[in-house]
C-alpha atoms as a PDB file:
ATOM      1  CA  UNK A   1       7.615 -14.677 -29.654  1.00  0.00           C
ATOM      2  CA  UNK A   2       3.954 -13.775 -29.482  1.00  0.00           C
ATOM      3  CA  UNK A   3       2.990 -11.389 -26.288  1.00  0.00           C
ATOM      4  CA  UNK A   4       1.537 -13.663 -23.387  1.00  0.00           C
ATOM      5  CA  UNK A   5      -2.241 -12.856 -22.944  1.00  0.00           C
ATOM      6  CA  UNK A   6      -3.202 -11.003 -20.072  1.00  0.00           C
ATOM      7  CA  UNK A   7      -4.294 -13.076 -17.078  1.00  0.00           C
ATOM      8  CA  UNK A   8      -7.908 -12.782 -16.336  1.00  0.00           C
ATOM      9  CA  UNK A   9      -8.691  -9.886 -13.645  1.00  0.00           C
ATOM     10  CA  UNK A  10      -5.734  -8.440 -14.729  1.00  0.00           C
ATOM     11  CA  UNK A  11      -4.916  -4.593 -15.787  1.00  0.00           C
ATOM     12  CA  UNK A  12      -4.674  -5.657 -18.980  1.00  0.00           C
ATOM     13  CA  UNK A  13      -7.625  -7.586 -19.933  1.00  0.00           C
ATOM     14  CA  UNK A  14     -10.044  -5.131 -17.625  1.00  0.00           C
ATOM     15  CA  UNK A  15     -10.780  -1.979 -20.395  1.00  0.00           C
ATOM     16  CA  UNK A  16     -12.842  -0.516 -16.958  1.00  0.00           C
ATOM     17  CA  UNK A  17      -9.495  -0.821 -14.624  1.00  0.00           C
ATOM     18  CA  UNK A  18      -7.709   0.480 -17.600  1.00  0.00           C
ATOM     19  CA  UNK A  19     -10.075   3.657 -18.090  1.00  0.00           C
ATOM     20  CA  UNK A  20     -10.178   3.933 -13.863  1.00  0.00           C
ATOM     21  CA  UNK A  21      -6.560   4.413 -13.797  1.00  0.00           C
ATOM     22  CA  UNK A  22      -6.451   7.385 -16.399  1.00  0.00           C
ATOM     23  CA  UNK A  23      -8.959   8.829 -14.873  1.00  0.00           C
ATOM     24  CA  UNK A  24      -7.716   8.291 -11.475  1.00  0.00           C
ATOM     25  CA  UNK A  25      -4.154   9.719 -13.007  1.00  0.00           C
ATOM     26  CA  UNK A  26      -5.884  12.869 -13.489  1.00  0.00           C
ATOM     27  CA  UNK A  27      -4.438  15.927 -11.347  1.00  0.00           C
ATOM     28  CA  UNK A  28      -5.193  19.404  -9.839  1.00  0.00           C
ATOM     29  CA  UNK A  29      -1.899  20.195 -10.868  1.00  0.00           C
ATOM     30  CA  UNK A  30      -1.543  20.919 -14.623  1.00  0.00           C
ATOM     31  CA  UNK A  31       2.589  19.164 -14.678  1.00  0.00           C
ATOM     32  CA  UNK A  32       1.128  16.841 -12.962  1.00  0.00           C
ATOM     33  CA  UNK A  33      -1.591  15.465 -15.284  1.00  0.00           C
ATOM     34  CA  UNK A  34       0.698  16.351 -18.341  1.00  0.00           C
ATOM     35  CA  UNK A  35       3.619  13.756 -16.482  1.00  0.00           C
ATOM     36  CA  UNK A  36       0.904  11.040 -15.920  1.00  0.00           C
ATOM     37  CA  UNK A  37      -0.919  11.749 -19.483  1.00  0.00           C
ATOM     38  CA  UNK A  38       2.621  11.166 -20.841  1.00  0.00           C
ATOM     39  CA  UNK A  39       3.648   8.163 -18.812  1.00  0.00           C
ATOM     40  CA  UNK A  40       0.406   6.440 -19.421  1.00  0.00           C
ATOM     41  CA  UNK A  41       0.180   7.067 -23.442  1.00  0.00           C
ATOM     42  CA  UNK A  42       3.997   5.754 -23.294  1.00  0.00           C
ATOM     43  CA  UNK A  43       3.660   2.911 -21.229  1.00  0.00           C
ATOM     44  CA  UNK A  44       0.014   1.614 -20.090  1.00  0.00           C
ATOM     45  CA  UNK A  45      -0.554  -1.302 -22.628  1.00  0.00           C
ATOM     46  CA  UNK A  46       2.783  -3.197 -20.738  1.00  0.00           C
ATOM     47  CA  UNK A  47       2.323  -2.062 -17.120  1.00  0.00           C
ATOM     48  CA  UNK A  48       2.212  -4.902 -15.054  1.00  0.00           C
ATOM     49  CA  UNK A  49      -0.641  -5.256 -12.214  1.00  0.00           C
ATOM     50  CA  UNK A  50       2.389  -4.645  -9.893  1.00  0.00           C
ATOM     51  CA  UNK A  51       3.334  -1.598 -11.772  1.00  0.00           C
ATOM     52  CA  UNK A  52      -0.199  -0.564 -11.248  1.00  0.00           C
ATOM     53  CA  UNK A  53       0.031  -1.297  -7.815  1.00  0.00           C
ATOM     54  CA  UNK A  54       2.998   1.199  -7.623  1.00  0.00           C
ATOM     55  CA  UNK A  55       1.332   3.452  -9.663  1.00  0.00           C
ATOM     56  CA  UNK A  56      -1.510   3.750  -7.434  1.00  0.00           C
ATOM     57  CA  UNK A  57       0.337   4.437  -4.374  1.00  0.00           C
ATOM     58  CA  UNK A  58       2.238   7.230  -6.119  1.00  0.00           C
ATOM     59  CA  UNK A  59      -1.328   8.420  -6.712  1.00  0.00           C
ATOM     60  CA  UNK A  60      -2.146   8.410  -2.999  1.00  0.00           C
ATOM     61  CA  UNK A  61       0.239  11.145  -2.368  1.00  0.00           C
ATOM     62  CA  UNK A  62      -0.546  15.054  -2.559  1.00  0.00           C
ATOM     63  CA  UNK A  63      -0.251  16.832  -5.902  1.00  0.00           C
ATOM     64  CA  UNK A  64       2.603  19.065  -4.464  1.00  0.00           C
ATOM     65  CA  UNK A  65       4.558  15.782  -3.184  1.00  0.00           C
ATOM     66  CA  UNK A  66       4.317  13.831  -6.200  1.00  0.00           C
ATOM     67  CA  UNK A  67       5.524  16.711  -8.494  1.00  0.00           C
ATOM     68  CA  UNK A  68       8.559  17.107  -5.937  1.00  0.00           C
ATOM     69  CA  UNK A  69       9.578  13.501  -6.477  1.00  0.00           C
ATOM     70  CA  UNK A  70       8.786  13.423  -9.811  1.00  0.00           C
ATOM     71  CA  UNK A  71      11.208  16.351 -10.328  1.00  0.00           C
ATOM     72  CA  UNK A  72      13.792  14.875  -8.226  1.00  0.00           C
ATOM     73  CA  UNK A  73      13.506  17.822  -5.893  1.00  0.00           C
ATOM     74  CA  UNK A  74      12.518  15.691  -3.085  1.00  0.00           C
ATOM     75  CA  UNK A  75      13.630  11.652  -2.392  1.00  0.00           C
ATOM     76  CA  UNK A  76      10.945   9.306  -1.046  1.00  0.00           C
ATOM     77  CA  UNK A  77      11.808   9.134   2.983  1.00  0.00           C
ATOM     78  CA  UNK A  78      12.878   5.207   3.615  1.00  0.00           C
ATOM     79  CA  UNK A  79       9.937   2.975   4.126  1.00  0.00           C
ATOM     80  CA  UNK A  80       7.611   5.511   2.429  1.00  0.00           C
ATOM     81  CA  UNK A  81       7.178   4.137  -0.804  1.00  0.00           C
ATOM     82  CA  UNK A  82       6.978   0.719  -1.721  1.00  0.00           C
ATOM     83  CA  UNK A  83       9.432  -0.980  -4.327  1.00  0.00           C
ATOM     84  CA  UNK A  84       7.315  -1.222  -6.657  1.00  0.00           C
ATOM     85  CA  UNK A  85       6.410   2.478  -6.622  1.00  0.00           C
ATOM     86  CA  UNK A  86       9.971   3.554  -6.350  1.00  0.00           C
ATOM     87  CA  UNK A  87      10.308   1.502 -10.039  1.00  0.00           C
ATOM     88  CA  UNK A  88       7.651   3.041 -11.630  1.00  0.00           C
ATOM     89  CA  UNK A  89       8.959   6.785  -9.849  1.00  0.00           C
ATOM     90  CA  UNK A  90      12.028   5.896 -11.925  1.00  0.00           C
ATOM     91  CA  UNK A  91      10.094   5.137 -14.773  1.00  0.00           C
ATOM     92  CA  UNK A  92       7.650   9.042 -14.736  1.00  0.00           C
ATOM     93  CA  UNK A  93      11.231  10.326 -13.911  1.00  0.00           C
ATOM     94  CA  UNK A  94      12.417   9.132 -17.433  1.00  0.00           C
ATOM     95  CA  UNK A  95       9.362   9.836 -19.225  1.00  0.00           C
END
């Protein structure tokens, strides 16, 4: 079965969104940026504007933070993060 094309406004079909969120994955912190660089050359052609979403709010968060939950040295506090970025947490955790 033949991929579904991406829905207009979409992640997908936006090459500017798509080149905004690399950028925007871009750290101060070295692991950082190597993590992200990773996780995006593994998995940005199939994230899902919802995995974007939860992408982004992972990207709100302080270098030092995100590298402690990335690690698994710290857990997200309940109600801090929202489903969708705990998913896509799992996913930089396996990547």
């Amino acid at each position: 079965m033949a991929p579904q094309p991406a829905a207009p406004g979409s992640h997908q079909s936006d090459p500017v969104r798509r080149r905004r969120l690399r950028w925007r994955a871009r750290r101060g912190l070295l692991e950082n940026d190597l993590v992200l660089t990773r996780f995006l050359d593994l998995h940005e052609e199939a994230l899902t504007d919802e995995q974007v979403g939860g992408l982004d709010e992972l990207l709100e968060l302080s270098d030092n933070s995100l590298m402690d939950l990335i690690l698994e040295r710290a857990e997200p506090d309940p109600g801090q993060l929202s489903p969708q970025a705990r998913r896509v947490l799992q996913m930089l955790r396996e990547a």
